[in-house]
PDB file of N, CA and C in Angstrom:
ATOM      1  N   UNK A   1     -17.015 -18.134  13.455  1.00  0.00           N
ATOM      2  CA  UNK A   1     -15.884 -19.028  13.236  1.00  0.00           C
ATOM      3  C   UNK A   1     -15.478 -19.594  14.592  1.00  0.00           C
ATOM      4  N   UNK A   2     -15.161 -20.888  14.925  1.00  0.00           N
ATOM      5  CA  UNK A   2     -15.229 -21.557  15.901  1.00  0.00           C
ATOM      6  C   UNK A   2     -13.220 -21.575  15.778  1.00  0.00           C
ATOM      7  N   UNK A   3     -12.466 -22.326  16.884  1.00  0.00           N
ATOM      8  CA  UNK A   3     -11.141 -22.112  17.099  1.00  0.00           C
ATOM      9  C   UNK A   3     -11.163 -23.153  16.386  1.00  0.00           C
ATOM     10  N   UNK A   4     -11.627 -24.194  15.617  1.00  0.00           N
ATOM     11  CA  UNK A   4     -10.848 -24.859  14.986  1.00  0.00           C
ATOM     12  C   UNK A   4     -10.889 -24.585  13.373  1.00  0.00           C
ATOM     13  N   UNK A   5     -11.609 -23.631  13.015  1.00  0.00           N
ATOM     14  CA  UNK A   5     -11.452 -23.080  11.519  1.00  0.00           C
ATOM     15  C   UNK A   5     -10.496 -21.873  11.982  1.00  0.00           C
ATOM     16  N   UNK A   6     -10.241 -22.140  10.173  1.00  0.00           N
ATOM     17  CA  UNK A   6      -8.878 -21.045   9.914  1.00  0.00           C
ATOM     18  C   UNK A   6      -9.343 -19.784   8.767  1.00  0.00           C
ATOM     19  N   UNK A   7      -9.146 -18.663   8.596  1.00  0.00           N
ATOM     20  CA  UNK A   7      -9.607 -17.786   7.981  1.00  0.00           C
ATOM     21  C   UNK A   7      -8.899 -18.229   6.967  1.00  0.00           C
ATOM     22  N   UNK A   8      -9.873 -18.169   5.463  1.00  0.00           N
ATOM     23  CA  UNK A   8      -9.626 -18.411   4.334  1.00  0.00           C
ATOM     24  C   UNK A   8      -9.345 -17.100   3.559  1.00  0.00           C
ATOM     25  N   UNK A   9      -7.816 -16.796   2.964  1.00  0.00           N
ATOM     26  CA  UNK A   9      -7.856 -15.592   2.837  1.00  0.00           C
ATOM     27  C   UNK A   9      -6.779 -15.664   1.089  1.00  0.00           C
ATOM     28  N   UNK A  10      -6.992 -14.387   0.166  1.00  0.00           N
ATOM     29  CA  UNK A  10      -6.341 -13.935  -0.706  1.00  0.00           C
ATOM     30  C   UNK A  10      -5.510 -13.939  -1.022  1.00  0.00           C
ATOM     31  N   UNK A  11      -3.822 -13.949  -0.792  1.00  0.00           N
ATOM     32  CA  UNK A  11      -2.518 -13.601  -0.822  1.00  0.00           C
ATOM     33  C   UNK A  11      -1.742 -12.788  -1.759  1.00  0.00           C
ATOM     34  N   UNK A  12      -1.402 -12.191  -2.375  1.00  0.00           N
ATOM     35  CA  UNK A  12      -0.806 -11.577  -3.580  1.00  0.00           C
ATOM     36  C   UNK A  12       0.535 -11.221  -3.542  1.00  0.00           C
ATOM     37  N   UNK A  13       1.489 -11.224  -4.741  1.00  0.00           N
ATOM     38  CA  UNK A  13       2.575 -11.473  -5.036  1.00  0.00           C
ATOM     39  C   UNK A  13       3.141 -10.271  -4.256  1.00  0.00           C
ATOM     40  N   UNK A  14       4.511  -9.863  -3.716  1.00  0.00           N
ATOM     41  CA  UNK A  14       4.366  -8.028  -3.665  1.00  0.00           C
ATOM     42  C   UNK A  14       5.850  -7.993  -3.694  1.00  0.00           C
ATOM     43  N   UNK A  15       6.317  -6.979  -4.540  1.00  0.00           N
ATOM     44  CA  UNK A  15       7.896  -6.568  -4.058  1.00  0.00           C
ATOM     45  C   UNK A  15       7.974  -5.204  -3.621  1.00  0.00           C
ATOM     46  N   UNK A  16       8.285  -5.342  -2.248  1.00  0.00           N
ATOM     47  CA  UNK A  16       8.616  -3.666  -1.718  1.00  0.00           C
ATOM     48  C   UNK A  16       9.818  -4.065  -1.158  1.00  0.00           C
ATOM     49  N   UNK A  17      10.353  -2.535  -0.897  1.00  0.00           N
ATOM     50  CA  UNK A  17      11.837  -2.018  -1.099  1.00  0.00           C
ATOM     51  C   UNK A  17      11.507  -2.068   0.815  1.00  0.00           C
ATOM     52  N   UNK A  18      12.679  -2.375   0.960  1.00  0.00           N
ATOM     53  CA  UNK A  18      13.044  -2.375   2.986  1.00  0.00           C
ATOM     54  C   UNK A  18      14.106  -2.080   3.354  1.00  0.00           C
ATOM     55  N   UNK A  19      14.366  -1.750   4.375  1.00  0.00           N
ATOM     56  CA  UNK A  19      15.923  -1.266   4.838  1.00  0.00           C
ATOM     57  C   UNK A  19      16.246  -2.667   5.149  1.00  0.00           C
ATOM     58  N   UNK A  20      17.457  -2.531   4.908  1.00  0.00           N
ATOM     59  CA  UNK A  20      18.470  -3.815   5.044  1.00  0.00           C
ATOM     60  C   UNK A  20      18.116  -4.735   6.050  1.00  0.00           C
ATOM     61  N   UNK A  21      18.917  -3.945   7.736  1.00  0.00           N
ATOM     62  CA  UNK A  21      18.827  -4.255   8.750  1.00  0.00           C
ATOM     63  C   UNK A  21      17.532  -4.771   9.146  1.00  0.00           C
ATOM     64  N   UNK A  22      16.728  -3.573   8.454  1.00  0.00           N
ATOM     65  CA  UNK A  22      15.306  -4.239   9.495  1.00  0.00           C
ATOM     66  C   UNK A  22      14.889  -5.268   8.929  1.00  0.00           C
ATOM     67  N   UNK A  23      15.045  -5.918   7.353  1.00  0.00           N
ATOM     68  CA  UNK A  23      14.164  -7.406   7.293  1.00  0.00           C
ATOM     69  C   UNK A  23      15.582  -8.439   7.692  1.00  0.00           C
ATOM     70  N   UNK A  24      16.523  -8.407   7.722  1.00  0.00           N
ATOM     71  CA  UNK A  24      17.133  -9.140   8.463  1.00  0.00           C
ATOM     72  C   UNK A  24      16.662  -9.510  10.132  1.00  0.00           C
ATOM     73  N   UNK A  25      16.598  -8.421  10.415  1.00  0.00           N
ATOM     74  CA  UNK A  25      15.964  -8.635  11.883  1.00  0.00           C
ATOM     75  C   UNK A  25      14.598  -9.235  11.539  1.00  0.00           C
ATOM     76  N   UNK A  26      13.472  -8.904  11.070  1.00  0.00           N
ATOM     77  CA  UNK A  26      12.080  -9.761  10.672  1.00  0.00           C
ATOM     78  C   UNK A  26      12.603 -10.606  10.654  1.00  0.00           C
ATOM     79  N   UNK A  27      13.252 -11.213   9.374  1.00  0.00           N
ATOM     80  CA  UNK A  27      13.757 -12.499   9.182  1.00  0.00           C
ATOM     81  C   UNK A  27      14.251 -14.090   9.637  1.00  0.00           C
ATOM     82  N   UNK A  28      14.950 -12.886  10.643  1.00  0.00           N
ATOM     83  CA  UNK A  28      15.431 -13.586  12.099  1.00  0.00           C
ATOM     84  C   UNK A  28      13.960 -14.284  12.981  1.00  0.00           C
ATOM     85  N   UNK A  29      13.609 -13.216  13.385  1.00  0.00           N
ATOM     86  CA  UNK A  29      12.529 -13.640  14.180  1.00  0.00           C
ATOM     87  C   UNK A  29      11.779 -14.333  13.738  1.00  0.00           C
ATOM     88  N   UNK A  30      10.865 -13.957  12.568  1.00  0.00           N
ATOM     89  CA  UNK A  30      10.572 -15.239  11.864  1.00  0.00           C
ATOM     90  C   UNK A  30      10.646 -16.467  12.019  1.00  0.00           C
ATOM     91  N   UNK A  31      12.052 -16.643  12.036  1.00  0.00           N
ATOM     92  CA  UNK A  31      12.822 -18.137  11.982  1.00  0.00           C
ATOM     93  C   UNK A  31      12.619 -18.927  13.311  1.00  0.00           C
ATOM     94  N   UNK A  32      13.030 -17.640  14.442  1.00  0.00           N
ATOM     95  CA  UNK A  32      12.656 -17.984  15.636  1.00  0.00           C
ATOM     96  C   UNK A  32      11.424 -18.452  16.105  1.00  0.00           C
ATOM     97  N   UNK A  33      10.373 -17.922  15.826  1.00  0.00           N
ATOM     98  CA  UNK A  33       9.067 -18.149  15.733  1.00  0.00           C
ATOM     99  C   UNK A  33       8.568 -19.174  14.798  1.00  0.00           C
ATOM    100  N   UNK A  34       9.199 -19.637  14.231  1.00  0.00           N
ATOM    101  CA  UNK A  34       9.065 -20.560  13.236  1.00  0.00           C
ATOM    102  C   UNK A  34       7.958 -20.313  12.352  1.00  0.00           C
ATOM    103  N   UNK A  35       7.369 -19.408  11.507  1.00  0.00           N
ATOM    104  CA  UNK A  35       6.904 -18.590  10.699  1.00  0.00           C
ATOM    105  C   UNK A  35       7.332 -17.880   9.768  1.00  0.00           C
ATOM    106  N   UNK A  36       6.693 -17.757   8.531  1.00  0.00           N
ATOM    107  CA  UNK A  36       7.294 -17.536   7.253  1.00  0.00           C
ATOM    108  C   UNK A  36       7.863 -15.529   7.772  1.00  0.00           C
ATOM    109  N   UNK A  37       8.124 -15.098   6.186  1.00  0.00           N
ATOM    110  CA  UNK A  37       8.236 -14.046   6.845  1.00  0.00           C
ATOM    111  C   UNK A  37       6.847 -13.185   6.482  1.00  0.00           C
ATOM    112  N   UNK A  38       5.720 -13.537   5.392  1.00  0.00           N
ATOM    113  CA  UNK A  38       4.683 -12.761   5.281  1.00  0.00           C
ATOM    114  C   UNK A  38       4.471 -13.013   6.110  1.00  0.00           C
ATOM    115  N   UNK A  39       3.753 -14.524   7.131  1.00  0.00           N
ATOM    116  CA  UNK A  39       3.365 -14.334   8.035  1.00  0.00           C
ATOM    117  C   UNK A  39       3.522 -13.512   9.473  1.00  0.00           C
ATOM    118  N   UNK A  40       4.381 -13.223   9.407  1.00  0.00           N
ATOM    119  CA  UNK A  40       5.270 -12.354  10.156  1.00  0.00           C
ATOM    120  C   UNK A  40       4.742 -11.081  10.345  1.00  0.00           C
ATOM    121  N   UNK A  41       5.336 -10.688   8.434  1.00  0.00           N
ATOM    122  CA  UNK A  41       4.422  -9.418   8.412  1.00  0.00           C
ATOM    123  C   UNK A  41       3.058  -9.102   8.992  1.00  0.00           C
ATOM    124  N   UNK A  42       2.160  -9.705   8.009  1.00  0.00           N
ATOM    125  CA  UNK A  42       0.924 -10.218   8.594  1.00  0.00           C
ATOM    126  C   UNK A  42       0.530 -10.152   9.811  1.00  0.00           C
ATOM    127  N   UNK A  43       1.043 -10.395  10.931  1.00  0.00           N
ATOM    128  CA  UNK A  43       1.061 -10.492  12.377  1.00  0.00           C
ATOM    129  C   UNK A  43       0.713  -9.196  12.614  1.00  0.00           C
ATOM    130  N   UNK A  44       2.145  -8.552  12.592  1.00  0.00           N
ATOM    131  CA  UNK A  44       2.674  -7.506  12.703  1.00  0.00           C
ATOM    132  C   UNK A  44       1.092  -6.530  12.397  1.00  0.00           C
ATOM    133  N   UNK A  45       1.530  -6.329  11.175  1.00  0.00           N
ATOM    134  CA  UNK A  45       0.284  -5.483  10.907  1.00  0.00           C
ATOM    135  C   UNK A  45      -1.269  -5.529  11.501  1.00  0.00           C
ATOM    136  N   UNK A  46      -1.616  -6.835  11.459  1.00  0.00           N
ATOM    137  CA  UNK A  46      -3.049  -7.062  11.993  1.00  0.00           C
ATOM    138  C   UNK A  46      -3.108  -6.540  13.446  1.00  0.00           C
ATOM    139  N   UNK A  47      -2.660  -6.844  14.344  1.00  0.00           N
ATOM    140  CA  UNK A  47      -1.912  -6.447  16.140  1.00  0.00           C
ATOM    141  C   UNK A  47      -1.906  -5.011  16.145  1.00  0.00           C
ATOM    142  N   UNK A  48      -1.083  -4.066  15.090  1.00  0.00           N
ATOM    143  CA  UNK A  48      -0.952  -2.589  15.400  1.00  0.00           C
ATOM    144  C   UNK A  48      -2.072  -2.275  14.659  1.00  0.00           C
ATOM    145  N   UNK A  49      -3.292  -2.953  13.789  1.00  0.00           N
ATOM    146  CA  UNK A  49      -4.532  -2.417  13.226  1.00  0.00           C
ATOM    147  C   UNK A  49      -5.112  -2.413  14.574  1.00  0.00           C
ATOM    148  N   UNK A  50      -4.858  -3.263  15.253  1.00  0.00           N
ATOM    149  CA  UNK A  50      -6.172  -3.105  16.883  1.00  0.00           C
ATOM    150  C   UNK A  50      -5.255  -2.594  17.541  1.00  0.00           C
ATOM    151  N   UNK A  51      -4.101  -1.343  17.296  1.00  0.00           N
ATOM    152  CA  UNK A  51      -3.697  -1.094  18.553  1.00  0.00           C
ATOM    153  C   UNK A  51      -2.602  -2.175  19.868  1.00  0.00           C
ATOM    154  N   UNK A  52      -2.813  -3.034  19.560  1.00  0.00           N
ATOM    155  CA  UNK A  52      -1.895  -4.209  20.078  1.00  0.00           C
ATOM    156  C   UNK A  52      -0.715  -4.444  19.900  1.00  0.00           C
ATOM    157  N   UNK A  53       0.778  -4.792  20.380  1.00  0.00           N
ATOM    158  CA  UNK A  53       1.730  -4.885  20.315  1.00  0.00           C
ATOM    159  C   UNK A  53       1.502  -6.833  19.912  1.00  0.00           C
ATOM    160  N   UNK A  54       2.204  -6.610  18.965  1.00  0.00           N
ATOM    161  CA  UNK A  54       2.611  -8.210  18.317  1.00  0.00           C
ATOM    162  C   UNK A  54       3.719  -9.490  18.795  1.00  0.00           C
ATOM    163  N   UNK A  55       4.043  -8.574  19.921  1.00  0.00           N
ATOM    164  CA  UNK A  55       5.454  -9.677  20.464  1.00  0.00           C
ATOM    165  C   UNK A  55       5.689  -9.974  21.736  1.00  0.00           C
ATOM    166  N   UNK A  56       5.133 -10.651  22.621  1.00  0.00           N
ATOM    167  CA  UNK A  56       5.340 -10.914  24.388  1.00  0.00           C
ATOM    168  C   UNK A  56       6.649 -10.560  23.828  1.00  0.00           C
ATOM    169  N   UNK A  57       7.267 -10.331  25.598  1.00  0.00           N
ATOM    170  CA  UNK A  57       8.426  -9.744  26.399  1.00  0.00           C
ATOM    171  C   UNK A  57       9.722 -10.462  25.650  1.00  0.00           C
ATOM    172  N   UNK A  58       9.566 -11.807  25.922  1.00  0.00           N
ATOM    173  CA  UNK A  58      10.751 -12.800  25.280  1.00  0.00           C
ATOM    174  C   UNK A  58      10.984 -12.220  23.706  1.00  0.00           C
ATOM    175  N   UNK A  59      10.123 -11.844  23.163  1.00  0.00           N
ATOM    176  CA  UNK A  59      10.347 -11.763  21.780  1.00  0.00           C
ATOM    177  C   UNK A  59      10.924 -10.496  21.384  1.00  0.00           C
ATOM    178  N   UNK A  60      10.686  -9.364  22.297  1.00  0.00           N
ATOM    179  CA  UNK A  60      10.636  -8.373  22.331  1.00  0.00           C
ATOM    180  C   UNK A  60      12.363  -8.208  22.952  1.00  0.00           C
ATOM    181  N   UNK A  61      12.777  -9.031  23.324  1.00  0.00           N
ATOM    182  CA  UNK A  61      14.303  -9.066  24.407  1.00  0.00           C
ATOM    183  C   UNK A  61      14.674  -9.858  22.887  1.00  0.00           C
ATOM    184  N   UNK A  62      14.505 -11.331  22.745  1.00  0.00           N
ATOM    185  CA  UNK A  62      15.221 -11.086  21.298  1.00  0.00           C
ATOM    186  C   UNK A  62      16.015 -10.467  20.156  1.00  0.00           C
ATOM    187  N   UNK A  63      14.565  -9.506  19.595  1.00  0.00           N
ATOM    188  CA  UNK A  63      14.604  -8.934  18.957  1.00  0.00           C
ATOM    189  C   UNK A  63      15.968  -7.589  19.260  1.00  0.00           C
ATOM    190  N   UNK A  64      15.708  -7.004  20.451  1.00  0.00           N
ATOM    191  CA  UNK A  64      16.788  -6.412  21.012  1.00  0.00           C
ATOM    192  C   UNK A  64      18.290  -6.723  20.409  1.00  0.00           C
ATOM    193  N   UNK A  65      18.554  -8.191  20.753  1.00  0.00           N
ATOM    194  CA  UNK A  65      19.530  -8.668  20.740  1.00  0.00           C
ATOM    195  C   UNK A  65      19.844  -8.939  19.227  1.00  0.00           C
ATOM    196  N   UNK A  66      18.774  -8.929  18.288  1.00  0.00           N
ATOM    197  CA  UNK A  66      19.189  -9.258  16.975  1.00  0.00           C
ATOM    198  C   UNK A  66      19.498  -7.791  16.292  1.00  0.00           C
ATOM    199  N   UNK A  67      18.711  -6.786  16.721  1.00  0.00           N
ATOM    200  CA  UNK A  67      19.022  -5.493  16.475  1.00  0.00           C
ATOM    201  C   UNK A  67      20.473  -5.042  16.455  1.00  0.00           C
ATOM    202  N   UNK A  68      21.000  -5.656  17.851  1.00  0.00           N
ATOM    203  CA  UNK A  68      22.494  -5.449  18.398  1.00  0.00           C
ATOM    204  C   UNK A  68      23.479  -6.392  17.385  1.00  0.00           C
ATOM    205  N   UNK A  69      22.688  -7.758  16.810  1.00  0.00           N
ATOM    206  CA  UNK A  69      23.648  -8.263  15.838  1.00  0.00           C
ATOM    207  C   UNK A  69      23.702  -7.593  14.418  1.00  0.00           C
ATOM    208  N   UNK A  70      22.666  -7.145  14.200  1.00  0.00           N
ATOM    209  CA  UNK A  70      22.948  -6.724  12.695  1.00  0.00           C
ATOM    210  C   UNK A  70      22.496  -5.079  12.761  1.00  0.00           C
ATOM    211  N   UNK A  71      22.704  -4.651  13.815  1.00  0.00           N
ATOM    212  CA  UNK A  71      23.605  -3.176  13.686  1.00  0.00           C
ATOM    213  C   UNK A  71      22.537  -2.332  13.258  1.00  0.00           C
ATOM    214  N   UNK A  72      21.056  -2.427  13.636  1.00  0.00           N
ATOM    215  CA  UNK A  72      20.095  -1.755  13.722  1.00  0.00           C
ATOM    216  C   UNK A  72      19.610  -0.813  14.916  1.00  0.00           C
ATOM    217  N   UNK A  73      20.098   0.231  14.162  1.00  0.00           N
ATOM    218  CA  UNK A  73      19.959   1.409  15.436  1.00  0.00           C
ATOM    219  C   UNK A  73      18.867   2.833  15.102  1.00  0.00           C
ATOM    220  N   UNK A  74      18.113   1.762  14.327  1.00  0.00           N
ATOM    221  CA  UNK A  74      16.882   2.717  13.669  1.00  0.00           C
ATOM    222  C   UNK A  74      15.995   2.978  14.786  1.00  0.00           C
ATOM    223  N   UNK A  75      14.733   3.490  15.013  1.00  0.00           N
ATOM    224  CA  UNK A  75      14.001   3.919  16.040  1.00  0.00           C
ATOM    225  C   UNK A  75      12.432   4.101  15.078  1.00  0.00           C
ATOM    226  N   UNK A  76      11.619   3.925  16.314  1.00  0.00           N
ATOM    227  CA  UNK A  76      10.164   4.566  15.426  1.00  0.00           C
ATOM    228  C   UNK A  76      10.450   6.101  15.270  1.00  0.00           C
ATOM    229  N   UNK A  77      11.335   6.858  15.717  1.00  0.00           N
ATOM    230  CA  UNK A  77      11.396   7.657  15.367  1.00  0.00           C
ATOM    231  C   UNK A  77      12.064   7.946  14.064  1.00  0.00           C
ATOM    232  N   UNK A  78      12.709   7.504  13.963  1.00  0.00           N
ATOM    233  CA  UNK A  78      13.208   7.209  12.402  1.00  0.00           C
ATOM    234  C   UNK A  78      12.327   6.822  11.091  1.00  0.00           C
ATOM    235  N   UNK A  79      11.172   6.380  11.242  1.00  0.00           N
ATOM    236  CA  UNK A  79       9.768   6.039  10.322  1.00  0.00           C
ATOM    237  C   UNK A  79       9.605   6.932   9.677  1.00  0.00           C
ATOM    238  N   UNK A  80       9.432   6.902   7.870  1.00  0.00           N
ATOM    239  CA  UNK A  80       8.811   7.678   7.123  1.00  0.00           C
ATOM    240  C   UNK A  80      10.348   8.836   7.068  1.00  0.00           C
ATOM    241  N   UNK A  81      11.601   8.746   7.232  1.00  0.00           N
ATOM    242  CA  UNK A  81      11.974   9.916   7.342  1.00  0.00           C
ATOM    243  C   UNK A  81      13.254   9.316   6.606  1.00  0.00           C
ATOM    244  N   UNK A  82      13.475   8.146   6.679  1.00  0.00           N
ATOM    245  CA  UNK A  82      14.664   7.371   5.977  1.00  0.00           C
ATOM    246  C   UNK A  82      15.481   8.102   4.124  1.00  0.00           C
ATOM    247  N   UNK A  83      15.975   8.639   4.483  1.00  0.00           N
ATOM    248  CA  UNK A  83      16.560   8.238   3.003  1.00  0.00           C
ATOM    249  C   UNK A  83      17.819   7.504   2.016  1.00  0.00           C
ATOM    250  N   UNK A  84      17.118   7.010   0.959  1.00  0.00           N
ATOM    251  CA  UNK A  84      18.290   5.988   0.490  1.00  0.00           C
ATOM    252  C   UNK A  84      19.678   6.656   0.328  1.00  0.00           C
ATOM    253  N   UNK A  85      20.313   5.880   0.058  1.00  0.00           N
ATOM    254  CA  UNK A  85      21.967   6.408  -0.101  1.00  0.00           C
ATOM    255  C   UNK A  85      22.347   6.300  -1.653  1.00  0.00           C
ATOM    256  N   UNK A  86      22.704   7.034  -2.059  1.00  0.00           N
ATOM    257  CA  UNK A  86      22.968   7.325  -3.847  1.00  0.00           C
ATOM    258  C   UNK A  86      23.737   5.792  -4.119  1.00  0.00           C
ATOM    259  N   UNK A  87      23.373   5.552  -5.430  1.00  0.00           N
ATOM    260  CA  UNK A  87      24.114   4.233  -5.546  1.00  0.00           C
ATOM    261  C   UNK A  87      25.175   4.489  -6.992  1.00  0.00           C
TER     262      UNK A  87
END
């Protein structure tokens, strides 16, 4: 594949459950980046499949700052350990 083709790919419908804060923050960035939010996802995921971080410095200071707006004080340490709140 040469840089001016684009990978022709599948897409499928999906509803998964997310913590609040954190797709607000995706969301955000997203916007910033001017990218949907699968694509986003997408990013995301493909980058930490090779081990790679998905966001130069600027994005990464951003993100910081959007964390600080919508009150996300989750951590990777916090992954997989979350639980919902009775409704």
């Amino acid at each position: 594949m040469n840089n001016t083709e684009r990978p022709v790919v599948e897409r499928v419908q999906t509803g998964i459950r997310i913590e609040k804060r954190i797709l607000k923050v995706l969301k955000a960035i997203a916007e910033h980046v001017d990218i949907s939010l699968g694509d986003l996802i997408e990013g995301i995921a493909l980058h930490n499949f090779e081990g790679k971080c998905p966001f130069n410095a600027d994005h990464v200071e951003k993100i910081a700052k959007l964390k600080e707006v919508y009150g996300l004080d989750l951590t990777a340490k916090d992954s997989h350990r979350l639980v919902e709140r009775d409704t």
